[in-house]
N, C-alpha and C. Protein backbone atom coordinates (compact mmCIF):
# COMPACT_ATOMS: atom_id res chain seq x y z
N UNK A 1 0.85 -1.17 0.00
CA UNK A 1 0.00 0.00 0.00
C UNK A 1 0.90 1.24 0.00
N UNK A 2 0.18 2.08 -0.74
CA UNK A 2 1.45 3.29 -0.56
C UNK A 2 1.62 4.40 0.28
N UNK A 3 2.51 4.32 0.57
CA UNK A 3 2.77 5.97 2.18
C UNK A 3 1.91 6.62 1.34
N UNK A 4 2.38 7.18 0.17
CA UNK A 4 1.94 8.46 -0.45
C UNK A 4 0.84 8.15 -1.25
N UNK A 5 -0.37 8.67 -1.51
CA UNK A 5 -1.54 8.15 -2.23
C UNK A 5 -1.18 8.85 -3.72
N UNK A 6 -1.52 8.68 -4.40
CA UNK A 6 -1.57 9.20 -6.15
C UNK A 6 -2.77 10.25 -6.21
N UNK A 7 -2.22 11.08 -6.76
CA UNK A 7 -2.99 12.40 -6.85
C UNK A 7 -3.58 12.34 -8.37
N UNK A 8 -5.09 12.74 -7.97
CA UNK A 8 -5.55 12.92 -10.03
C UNK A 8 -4.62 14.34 -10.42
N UNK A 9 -4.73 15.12 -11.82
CA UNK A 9 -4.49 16.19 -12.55
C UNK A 9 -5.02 17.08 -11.36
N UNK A 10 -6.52 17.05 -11.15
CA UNK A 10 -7.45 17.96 -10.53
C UNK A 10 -7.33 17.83 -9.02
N UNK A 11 -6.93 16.83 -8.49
CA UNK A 11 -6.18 17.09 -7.30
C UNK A 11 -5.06 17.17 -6.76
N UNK A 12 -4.32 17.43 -7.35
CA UNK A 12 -2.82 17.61 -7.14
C UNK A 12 -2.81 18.97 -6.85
N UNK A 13 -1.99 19.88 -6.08
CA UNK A 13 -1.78 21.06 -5.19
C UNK A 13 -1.19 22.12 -6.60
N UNK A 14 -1.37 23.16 -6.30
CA UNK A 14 -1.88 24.13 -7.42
C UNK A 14 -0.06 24.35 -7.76
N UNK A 15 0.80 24.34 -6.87
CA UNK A 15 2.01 24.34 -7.27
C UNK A 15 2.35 23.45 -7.77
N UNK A 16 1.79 22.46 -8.16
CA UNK A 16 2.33 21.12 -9.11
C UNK A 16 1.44 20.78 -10.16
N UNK A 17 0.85 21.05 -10.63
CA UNK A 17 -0.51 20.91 -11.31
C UNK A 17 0.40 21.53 -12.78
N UNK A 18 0.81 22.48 -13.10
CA UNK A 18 1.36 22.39 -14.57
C UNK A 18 2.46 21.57 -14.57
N UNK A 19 3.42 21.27 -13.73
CA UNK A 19 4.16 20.04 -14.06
C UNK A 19 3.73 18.74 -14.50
N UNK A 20 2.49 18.68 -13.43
CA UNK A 20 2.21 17.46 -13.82
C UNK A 20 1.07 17.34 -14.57
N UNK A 21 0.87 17.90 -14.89
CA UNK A 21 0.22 18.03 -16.65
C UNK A 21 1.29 17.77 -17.78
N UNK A 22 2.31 18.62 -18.13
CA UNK A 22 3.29 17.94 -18.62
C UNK A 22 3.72 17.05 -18.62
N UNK A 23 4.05 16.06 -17.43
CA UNK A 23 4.53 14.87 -17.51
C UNK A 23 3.34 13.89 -17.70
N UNK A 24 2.30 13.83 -17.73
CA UNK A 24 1.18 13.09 -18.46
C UNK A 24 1.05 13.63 -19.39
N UNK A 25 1.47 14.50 -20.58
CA UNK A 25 1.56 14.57 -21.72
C UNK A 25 2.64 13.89 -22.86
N UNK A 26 3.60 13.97 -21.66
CA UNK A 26 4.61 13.19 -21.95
C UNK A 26 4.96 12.14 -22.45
N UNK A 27 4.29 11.30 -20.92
CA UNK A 27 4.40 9.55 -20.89
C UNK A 27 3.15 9.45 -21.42
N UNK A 28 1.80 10.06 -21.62
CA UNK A 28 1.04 9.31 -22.30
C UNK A 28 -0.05 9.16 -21.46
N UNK A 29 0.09 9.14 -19.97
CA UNK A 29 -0.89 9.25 -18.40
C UNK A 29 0.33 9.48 -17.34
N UNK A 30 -0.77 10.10 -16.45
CA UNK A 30 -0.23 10.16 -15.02
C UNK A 30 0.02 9.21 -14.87
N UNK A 31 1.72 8.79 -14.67
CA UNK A 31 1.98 7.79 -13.73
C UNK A 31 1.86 7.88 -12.02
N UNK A 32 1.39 6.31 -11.71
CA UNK A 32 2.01 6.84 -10.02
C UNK A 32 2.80 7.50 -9.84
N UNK A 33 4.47 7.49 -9.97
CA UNK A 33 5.58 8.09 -9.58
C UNK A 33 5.33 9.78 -9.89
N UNK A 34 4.38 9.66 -10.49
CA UNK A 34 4.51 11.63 -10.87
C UNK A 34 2.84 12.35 -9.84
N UNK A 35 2.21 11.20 -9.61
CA UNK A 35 1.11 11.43 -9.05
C UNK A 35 1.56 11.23 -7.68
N UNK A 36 2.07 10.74 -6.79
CA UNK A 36 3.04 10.97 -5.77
C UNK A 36 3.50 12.13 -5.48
N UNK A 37 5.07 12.41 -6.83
CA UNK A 37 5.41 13.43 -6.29
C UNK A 37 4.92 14.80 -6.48
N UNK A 38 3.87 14.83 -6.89
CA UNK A 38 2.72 15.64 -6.65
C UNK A 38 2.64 16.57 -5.60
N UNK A 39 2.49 15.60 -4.19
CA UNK A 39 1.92 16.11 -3.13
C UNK A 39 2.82 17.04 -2.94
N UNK A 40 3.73 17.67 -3.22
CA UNK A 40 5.03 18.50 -3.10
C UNK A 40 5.33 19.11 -4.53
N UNK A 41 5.29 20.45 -4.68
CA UNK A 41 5.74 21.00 -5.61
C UNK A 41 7.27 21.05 -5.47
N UNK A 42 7.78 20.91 -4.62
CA UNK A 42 9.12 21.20 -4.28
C UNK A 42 9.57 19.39 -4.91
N UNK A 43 9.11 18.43 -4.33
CA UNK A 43 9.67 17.02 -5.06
C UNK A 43 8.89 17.05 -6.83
N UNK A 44 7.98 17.18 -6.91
CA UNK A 44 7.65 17.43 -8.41
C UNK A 44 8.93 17.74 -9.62
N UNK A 45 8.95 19.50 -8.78
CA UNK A 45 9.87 20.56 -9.35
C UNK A 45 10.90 20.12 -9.44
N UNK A 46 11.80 19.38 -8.17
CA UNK A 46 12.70 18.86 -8.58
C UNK A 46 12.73 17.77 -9.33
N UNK A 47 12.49 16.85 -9.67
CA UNK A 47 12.06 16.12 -10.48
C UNK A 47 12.17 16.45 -11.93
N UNK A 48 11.48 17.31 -11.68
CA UNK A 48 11.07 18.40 -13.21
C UNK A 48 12.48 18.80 -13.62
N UNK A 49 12.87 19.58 -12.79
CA UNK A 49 14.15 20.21 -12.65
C UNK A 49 15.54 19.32 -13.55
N UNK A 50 15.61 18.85 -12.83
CA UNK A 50 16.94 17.33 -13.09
C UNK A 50 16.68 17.14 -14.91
N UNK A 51 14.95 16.72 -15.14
CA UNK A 51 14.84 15.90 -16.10
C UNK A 51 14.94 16.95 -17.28
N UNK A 52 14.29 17.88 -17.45
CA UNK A 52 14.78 19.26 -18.39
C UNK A 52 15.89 19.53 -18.34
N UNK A 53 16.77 19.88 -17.47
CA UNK A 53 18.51 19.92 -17.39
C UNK A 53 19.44 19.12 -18.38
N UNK A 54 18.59 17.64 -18.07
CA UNK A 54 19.22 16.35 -19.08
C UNK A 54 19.05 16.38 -20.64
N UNK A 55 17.29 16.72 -20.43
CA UNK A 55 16.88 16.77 -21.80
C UNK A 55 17.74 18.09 -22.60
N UNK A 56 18.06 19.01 -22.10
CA UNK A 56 18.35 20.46 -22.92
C UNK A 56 20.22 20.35 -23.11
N UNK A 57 20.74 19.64 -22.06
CA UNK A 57 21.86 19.78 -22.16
C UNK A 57 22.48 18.62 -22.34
N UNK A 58 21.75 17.73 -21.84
CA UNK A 58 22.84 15.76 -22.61
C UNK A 58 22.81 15.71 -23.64
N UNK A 59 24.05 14.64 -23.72
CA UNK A 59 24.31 14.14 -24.93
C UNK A 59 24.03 12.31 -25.11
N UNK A 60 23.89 11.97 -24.25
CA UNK A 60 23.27 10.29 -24.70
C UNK A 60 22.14 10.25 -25.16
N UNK A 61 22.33 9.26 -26.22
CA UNK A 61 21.12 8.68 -26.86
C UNK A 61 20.35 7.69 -26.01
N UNK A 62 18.73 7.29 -26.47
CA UNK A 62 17.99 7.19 -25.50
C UNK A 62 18.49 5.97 -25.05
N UNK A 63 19.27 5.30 -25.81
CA UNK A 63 19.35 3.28 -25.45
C UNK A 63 20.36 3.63 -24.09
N UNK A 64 21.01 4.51 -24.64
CA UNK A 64 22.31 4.77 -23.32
C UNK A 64 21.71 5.44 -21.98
N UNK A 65 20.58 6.44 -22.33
CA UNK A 65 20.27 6.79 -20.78
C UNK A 65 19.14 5.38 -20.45
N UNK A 66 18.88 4.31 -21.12
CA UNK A 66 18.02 3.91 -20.40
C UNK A 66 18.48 2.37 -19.96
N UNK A 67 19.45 2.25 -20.57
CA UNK A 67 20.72 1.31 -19.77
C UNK A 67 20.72 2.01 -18.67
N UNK A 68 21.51 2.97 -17.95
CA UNK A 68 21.67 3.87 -16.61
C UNK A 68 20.63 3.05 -16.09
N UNK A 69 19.23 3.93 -16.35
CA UNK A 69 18.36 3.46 -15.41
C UNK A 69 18.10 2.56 -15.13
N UNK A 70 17.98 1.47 -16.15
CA UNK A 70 18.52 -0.36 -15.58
C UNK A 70 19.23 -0.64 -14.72
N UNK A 71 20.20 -0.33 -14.92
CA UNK A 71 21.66 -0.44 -14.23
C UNK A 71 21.13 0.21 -12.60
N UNK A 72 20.78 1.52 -12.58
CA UNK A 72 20.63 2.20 -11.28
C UNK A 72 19.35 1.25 -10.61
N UNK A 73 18.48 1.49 -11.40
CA UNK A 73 17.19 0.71 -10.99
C UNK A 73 17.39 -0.41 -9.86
N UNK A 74 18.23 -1.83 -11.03
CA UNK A 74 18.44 -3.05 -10.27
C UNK A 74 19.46 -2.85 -9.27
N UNK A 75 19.96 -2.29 -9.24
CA UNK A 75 21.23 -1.74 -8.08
C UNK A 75 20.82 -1.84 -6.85
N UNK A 76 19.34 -1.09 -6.83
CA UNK A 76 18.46 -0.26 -5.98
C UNK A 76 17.17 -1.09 -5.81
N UNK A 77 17.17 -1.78 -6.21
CA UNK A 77 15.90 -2.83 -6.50
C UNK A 77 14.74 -2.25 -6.39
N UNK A 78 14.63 -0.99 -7.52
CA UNK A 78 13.14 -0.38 -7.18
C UNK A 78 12.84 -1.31 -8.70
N UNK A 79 11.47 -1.88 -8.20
CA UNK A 79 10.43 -2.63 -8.92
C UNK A 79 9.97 -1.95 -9.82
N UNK A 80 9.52 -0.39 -9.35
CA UNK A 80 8.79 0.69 -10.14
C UNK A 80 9.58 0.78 -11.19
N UNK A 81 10.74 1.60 -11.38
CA UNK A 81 11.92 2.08 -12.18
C UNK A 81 12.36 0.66 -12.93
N UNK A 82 12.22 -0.35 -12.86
CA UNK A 82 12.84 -1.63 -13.53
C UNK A 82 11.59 -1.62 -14.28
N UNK A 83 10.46 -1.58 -13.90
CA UNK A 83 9.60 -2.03 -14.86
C UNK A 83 8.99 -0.75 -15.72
N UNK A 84 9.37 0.65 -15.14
CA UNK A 84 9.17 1.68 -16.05
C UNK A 84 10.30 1.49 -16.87
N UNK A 85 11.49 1.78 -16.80
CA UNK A 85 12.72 1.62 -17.84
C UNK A 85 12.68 0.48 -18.83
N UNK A 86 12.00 -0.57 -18.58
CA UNK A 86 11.89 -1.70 -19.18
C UNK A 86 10.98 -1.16 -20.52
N UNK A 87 10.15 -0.49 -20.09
CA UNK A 87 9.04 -0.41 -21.14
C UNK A 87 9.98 0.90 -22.36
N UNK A 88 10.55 1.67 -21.37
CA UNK A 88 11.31 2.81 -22.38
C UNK A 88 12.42 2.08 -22.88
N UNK A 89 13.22 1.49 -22.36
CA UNK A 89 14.10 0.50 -22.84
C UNK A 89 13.83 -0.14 -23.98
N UNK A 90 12.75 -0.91 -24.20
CA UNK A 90 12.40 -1.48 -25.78
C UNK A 90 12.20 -0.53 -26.35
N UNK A 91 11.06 0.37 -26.45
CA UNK A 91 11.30 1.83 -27.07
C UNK A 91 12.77 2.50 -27.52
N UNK A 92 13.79 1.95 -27.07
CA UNK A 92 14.62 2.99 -27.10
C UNK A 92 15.32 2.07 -28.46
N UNK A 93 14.45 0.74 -28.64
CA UNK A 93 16.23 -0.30 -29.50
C UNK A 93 16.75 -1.50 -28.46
N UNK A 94 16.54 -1.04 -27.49
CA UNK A 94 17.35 -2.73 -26.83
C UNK A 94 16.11 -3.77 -26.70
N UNK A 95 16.85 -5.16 -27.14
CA UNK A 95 15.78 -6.08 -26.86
C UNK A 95 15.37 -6.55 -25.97
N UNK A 96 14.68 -7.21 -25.46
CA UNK A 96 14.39 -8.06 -23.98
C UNK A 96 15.01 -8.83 -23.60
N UNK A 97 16.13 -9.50 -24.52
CA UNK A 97 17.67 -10.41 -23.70
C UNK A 97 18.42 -9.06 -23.12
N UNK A 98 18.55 -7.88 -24.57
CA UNK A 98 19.68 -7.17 -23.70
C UNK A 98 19.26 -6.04 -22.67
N UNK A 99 17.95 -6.05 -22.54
CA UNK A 99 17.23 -5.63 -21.09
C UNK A 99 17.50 -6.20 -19.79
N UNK A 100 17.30 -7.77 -19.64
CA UNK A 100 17.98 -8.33 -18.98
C UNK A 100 19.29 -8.46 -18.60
N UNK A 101 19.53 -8.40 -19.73
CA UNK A 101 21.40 -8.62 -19.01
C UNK A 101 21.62 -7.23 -18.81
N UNK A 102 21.30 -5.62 -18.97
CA UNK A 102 21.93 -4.52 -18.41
C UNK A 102 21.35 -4.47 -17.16
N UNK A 103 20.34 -5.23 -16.41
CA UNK A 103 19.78 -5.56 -15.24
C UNK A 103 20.65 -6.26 -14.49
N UNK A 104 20.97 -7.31 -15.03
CA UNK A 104 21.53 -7.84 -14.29
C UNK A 104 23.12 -7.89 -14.32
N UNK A 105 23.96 -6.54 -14.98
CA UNK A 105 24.90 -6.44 -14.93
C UNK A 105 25.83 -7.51 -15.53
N UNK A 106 25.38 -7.79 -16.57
CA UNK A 106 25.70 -9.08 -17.89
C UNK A 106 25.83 -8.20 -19.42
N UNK A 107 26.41 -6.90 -19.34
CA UNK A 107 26.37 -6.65 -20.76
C UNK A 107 27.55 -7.02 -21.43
N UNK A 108 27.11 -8.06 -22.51
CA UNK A 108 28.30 -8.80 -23.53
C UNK A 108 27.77 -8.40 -24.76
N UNK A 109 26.70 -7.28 -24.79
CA UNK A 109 26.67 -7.26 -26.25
C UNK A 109 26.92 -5.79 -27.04
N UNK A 110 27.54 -5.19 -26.14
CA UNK A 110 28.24 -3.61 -26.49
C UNK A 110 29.38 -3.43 -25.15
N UNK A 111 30.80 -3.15 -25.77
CA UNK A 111 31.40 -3.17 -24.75
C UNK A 111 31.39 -1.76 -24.10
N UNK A 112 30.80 -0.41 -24.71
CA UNK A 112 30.80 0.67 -24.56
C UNK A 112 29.58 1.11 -23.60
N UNK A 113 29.15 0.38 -23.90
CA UNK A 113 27.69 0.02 -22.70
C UNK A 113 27.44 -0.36 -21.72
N UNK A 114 28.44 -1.69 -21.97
CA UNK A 114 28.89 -2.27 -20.69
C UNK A 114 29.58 -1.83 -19.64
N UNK A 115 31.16 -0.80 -20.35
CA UNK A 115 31.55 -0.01 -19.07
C UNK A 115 30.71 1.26 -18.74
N UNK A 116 29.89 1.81 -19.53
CA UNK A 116 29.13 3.00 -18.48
C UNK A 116 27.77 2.23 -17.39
N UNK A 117 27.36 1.14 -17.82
CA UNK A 117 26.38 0.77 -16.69
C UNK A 117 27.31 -0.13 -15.50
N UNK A 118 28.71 -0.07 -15.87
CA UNK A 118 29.54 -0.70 -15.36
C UNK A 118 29.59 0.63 -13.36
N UNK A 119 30.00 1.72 -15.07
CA UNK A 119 29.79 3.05 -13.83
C UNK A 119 29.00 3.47 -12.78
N UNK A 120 27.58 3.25 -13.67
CA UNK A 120 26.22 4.05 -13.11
C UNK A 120 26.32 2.74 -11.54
N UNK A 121 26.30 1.36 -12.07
CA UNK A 121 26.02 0.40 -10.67
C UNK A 121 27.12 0.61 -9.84
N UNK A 122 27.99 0.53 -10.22
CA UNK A 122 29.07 0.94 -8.98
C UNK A 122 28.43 2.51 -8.32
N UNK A 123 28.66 3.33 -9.02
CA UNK A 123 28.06 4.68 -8.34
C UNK A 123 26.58 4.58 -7.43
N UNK A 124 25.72 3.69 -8.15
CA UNK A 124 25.04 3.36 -6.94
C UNK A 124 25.07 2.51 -5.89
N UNK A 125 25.81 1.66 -6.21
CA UNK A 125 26.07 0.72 -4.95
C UNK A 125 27.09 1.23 -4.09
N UNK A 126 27.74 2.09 -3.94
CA UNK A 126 29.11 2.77 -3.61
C UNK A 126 28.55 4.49 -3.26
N UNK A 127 27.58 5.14 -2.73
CA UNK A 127 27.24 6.25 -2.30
C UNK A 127 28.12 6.87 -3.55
N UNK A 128 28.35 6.91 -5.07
CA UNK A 128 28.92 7.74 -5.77
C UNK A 128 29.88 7.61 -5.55
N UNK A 129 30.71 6.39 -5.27
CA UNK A 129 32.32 6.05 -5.28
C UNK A 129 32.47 4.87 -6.66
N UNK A 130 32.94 5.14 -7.28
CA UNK A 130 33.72 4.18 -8.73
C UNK A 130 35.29 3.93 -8.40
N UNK A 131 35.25 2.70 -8.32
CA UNK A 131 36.83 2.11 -8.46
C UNK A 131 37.42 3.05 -9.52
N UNK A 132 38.76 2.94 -9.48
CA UNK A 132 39.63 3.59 -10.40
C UNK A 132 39.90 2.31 -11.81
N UNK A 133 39.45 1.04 -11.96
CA UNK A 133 39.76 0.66 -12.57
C UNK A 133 38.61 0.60 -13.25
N UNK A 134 37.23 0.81 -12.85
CA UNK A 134 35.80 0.35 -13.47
C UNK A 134 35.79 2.30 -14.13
N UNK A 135 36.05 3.02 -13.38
CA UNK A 135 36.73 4.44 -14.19
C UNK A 135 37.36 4.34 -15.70
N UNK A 136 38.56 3.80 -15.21
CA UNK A 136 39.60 4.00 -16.64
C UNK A 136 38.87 2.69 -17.69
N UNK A 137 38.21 1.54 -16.91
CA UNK A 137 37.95 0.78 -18.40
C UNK A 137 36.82 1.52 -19.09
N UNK A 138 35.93 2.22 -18.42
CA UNK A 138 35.11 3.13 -19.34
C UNK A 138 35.93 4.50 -20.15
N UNK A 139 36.64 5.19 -19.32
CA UNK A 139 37.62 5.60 -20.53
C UNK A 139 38.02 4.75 -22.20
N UNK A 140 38.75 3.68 -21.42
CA UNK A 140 39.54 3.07 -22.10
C UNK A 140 38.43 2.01 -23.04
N UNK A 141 37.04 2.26 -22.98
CA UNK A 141 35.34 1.94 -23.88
C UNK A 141 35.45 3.02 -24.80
N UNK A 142 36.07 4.26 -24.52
CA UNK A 142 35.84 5.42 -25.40
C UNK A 142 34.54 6.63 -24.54
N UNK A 143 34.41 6.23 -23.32
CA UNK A 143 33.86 7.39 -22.76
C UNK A 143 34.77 8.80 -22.36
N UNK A 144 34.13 9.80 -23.26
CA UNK A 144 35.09 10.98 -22.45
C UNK A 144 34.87 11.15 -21.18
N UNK A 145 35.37 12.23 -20.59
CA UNK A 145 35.63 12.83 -19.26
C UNK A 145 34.43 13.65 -19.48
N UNK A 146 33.60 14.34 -20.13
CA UNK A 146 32.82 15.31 -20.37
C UNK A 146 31.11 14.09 -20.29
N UNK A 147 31.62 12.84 -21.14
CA UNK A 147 30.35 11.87 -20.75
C UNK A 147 30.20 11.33 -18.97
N UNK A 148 31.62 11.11 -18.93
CA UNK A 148 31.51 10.34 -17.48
C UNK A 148 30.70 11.49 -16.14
N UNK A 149 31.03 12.47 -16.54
CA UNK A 149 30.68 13.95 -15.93
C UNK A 149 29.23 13.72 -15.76
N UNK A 150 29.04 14.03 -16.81
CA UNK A 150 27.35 13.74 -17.41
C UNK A 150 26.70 12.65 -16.75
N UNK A 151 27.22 11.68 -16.37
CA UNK A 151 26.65 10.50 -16.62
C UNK A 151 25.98 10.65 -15.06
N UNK A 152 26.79 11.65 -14.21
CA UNK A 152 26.29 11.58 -12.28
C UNK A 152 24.75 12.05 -12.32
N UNK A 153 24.42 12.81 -14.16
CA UNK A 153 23.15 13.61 -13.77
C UNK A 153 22.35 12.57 -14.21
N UNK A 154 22.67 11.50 -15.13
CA UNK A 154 21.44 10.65 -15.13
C UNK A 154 21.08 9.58 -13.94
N UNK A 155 22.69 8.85 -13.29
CA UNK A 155 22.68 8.42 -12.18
C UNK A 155 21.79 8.82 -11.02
N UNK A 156 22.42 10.63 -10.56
CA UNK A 156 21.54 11.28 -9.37
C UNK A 156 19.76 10.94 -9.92
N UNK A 157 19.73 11.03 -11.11
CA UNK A 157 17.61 11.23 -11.26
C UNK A 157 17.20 9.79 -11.09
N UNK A 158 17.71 9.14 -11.78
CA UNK A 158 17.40 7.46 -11.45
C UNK A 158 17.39 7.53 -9.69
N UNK A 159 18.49 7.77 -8.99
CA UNK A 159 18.50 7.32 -7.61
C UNK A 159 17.74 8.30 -7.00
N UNK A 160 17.09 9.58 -7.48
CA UNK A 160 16.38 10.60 -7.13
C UNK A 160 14.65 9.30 -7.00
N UNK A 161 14.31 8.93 -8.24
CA UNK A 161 13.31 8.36 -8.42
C UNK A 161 13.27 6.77 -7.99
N UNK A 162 14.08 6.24 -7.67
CA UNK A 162 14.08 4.86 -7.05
C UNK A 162 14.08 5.31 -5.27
N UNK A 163 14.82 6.17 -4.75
CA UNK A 163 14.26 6.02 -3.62
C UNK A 163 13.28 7.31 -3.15
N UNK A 164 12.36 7.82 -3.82
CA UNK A 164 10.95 8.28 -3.78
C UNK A 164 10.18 7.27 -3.88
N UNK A 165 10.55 6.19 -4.94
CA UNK A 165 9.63 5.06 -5.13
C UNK A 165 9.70 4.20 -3.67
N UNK A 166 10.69 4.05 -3.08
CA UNK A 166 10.88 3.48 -1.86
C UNK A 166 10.13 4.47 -0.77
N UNK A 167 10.47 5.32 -0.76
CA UNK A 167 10.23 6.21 0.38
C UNK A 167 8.21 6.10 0.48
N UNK A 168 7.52 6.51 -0.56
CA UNK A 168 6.31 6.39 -1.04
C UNK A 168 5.42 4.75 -0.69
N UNK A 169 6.36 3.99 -1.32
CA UNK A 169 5.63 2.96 -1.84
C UNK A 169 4.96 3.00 -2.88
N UNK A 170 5.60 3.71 -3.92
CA UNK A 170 4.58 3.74 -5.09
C UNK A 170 3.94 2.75 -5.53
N UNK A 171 3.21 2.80 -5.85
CA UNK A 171 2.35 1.10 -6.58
C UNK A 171 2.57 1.31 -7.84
N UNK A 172 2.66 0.54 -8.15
CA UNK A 172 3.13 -0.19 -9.58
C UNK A 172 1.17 0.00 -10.66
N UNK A 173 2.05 0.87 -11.56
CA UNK A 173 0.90 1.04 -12.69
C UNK A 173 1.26 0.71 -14.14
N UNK A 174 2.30 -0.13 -14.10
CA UNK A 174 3.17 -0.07 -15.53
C UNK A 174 3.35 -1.55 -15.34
N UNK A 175 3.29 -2.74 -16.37
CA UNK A 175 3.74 -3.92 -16.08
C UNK A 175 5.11 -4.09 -15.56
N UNK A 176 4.60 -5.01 -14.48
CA UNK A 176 5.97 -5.43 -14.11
C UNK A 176 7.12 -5.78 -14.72
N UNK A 177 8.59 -5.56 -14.55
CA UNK A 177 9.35 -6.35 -15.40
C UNK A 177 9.87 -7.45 -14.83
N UNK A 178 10.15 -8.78 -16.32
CA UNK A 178 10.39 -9.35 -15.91
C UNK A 178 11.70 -10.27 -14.57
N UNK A 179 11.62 -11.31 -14.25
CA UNK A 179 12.31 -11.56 -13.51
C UNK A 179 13.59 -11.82 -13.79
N UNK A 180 14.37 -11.67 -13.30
CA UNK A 180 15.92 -11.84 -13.32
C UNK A 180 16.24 -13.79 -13.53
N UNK A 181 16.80 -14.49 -13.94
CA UNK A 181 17.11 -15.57 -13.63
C UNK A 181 18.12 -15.78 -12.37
N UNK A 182 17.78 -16.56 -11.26
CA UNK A 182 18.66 -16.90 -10.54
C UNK A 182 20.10 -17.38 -10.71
């Protein structure tokens, strides 16, 4: 059940109400996770904030930010974010083997891929600490210093939105994704 209840368009607090109109224009409906952070224009906004920043000023293409969020997601074991990224994930070009394996930290089928979700899971499992060697092999993938930079702002929004999803209890409005193999 969720801490935080899901807010309609028409009830959501007047300081969040054009955000989150936007972001159901976006995705297509109010998701839980945006009907949540609702109840707060200040978590909305930020929210808002982060994700316009990325959109206006990144440079990854969508397969690459949505590896990250795989990567951060399962790190973090938010259910929500694995099974939202999952759905943008096929959208983006990756298939449902290589969905799985950037989940489960198995990417053999781009090595350039492999060391930045190499990054993003260490950075989340590690409070934003990366070995120096899981560092230089993403260099040494062909990531610049200007991507790796970049890469803390898609990291921070993923771990921004996996533990809201925790904190909340968001309920799940998006199919689940699937399970990991043991």
């Amino acid at each position: 059940m969720p801490r935080i209840p899901a807010h309609t368009l028409d009830s959501a607090p007047h300081g969040s109400k054009e955000i989150a109109g936007h972001l159901k224009r976006r995705m297509g409906k109010f998701l839980n996770i945006h009907a949540g952070m609702a109840h707060s224009p200040a978590v909305i906004g930020a929210y808002d904030g982060i994700s316009q920043a990325i959109a206006a000023h990144g440079s990854f293409d969508a397969r690459t930010k949505e590896a990250i969020a795989l990567a951060v997601g399962n790190q973090n074991g938010c259910e929500y974010c694995q099974a939202a990224h999952t759905l943008s994930a096929q959208k983006s070009g990756l298939t449902d083997e290589q969905i799985l394996a950037v989940r489960a930290g198995e990417v053999d089928f781009d090595l350039k891929l492999a060391a930045i979700t190499e990054v993003a899971r260490e950075a989340a499992a590690r409070t934003g600490n990366v070995s120096d060697a899981v560092w230089q092999a993403a260099l040494d993938a062909g990531w610049t210093d200007e991507e790796l930079a970049e890469a803390f702002a898609h990291i921070a929004a993923n771990l921004f939105t996996n533990y809201f999803n925790h904190y909340a209890k968001t309920e799940l409005d998006v199919p689940a994704a699937p399970a990991l193999s043991a």
